[in-house]
N, C-alpha and C. Protein backbone atom coordinates (compact mmCIF):
# COMPACT_ATOMS: atom_id res chain seq x y z
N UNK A 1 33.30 18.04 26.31
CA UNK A 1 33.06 16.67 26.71
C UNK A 1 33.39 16.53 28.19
N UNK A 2 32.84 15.87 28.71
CA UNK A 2 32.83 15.32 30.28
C UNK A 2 33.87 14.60 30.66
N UNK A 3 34.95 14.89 31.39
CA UNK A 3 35.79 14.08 32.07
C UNK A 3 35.71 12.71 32.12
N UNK A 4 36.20 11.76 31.50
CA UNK A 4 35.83 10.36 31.73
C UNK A 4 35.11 9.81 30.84
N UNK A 5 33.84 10.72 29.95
CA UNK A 5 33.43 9.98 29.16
C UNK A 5 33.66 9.94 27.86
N UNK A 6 33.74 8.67 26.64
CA UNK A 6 34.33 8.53 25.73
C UNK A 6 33.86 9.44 24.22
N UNK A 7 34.40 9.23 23.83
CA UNK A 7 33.80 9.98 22.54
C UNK A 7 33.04 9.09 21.95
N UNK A 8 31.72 9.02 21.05
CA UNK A 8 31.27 7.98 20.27
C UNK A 8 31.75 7.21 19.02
N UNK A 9 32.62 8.09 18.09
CA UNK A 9 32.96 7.70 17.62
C UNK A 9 34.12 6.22 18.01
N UNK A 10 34.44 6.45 19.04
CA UNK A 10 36.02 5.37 19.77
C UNK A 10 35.17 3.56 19.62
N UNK A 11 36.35 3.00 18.88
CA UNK A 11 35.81 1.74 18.56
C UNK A 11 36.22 0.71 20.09
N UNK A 12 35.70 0.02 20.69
CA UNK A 12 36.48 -1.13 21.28
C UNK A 12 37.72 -1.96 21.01
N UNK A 13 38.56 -1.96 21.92
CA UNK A 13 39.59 -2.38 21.76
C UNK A 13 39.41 -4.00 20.92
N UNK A 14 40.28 -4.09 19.89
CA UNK A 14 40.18 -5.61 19.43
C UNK A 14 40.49 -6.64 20.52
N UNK A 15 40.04 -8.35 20.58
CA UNK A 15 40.59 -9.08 21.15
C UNK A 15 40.94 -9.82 20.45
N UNK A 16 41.53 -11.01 20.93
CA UNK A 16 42.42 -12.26 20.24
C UNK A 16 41.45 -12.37 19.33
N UNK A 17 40.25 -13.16 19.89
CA UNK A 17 39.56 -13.61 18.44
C UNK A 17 38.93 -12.62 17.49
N UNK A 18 38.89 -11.23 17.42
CA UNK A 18 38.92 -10.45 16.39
C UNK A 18 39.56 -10.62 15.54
N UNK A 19 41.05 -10.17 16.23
CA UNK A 19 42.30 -10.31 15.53
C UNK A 19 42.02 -11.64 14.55
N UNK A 20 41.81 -12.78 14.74
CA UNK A 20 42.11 -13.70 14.34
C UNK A 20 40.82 -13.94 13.04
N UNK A 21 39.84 -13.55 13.67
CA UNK A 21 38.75 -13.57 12.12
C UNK A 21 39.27 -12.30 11.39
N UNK A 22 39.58 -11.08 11.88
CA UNK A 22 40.22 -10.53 10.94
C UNK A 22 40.81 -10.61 9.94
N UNK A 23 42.02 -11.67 9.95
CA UNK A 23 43.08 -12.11 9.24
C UNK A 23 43.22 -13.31 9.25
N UNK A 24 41.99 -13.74 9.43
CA UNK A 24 41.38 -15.71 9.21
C UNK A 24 42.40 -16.77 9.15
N UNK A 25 43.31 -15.76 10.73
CA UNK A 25 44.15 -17.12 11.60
C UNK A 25 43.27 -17.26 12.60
N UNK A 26 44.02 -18.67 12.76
CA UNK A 26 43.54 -19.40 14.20
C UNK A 26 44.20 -18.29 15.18
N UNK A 27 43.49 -18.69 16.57
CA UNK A 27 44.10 -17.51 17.66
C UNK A 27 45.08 -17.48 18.32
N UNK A 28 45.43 -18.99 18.03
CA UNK A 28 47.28 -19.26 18.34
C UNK A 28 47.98 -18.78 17.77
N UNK A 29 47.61 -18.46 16.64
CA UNK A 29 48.66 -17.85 15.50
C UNK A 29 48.57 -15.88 15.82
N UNK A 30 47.56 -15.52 16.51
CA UNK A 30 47.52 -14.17 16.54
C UNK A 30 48.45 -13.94 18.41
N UNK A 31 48.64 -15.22 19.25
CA UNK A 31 49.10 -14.76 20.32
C UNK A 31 50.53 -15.06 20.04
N UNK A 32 50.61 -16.41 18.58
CA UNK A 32 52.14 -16.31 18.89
C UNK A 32 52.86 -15.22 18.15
N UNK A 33 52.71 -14.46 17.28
CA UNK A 33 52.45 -13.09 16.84
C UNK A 33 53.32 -12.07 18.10
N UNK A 34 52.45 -12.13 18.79
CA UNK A 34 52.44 -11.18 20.22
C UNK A 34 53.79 -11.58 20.82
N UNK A 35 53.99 -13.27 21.21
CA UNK A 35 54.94 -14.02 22.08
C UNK A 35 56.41 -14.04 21.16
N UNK A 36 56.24 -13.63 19.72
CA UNK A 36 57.69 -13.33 19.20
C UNK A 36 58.31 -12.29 19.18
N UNK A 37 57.30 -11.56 19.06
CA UNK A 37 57.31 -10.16 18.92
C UNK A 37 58.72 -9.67 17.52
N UNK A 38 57.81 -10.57 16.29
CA UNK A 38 58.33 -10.76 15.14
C UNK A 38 58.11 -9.44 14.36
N UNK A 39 57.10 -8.65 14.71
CA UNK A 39 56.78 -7.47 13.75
C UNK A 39 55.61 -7.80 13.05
N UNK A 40 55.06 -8.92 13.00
CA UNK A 40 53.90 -9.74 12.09
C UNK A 40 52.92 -9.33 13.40
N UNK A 41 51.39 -9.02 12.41
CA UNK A 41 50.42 -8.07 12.79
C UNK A 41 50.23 -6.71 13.54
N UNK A 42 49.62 -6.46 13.70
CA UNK A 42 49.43 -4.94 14.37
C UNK A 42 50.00 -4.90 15.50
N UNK A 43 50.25 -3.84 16.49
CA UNK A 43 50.47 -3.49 18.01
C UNK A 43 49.45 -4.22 19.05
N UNK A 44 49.92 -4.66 19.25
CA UNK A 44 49.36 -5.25 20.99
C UNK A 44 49.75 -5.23 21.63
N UNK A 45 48.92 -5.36 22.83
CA UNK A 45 49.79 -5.23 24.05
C UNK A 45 48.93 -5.94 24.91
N UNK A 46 49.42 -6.02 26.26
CA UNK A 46 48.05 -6.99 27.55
C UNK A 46 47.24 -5.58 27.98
N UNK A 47 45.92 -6.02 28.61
CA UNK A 47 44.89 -5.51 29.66
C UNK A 47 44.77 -6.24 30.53
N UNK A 48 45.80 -6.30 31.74
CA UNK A 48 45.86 -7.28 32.65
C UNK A 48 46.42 -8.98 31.75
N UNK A 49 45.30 -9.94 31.75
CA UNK A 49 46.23 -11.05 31.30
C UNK A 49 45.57 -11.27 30.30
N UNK A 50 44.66 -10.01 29.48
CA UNK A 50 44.24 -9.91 28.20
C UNK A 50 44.98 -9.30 26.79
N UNK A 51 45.16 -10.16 25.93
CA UNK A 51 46.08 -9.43 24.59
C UNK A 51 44.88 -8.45 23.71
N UNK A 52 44.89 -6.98 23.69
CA UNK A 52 44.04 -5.93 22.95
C UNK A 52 44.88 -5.88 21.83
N UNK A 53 44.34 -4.77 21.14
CA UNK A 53 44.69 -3.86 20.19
C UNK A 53 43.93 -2.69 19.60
N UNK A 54 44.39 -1.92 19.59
CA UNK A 54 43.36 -0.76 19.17
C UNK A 54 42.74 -1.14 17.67
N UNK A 55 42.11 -0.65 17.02
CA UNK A 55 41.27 -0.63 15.54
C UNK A 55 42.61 0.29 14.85
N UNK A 56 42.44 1.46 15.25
CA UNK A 56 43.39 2.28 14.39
C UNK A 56 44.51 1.65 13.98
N UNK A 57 45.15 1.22 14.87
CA UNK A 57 46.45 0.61 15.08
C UNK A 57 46.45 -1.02 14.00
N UNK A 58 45.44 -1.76 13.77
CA UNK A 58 44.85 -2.42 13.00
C UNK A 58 45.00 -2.50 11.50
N UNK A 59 44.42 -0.86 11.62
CA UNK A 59 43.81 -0.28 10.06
C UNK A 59 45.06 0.37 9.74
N UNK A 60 46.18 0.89 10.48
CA UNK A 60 47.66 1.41 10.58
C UNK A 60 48.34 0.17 9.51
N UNK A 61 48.29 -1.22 10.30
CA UNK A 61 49.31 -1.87 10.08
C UNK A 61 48.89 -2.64 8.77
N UNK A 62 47.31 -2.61 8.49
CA UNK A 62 46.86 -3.19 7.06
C UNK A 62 47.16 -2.34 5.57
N UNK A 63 47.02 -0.87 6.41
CA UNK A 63 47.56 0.11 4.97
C UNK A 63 48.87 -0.19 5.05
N UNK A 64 49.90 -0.37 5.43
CA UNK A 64 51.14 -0.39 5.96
C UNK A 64 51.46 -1.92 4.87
N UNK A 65 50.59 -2.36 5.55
CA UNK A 65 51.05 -3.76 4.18
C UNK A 65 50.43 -4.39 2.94
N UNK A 66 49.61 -2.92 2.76
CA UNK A 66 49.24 -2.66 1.07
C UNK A 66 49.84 -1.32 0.34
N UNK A 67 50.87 -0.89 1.18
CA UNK A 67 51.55 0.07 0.61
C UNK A 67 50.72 1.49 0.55
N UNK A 68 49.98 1.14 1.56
CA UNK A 68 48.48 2.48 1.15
C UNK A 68 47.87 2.34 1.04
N UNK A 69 47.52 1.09 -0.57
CA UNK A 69 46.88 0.75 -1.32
C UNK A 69 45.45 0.66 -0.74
N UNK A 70 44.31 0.95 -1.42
CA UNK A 70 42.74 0.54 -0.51
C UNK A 70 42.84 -1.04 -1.03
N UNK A 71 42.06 -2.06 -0.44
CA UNK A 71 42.17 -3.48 -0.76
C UNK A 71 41.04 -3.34 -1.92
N UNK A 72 41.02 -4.02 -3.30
CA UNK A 72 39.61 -4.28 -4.18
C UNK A 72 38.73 -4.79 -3.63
């Protein structure tokens, strides 16, 4: 692979309102999440004065709170 360029498989980083239809909160509820830094939802972090999150990291913290479990 070429220096610099991505692999295809690599998803886009999530944003707020992903996050938030994801887990069908409002998007206040996914930044105040971030601003407690309570442990409630996945890893985030800023991109400049943007709140991301990776997918993996996502799909990490959803098995994580089904015990594994796949959802029915």
């Amino acid at each position: 692979m070429k220096r610099g360029s991505l692999p295809s498989t690599r998803r886009p980083l999530a944003t707020t309102p992903d996050l938030a239809e994801h887990y069908g909160v409002p998007v206040k509820t996914v930044r105040y999440w971030h601003q407690t830094q309570t442990c409630v939802g996945p890893l985030m972090f800023r991109v400049g004065k943007h709140l991301r999150a990776r997918w993996d990291d996502i799909d990490a913290y959803d098995a994580n709170q089904t015990g594994g479990r796949n959802a029915a």
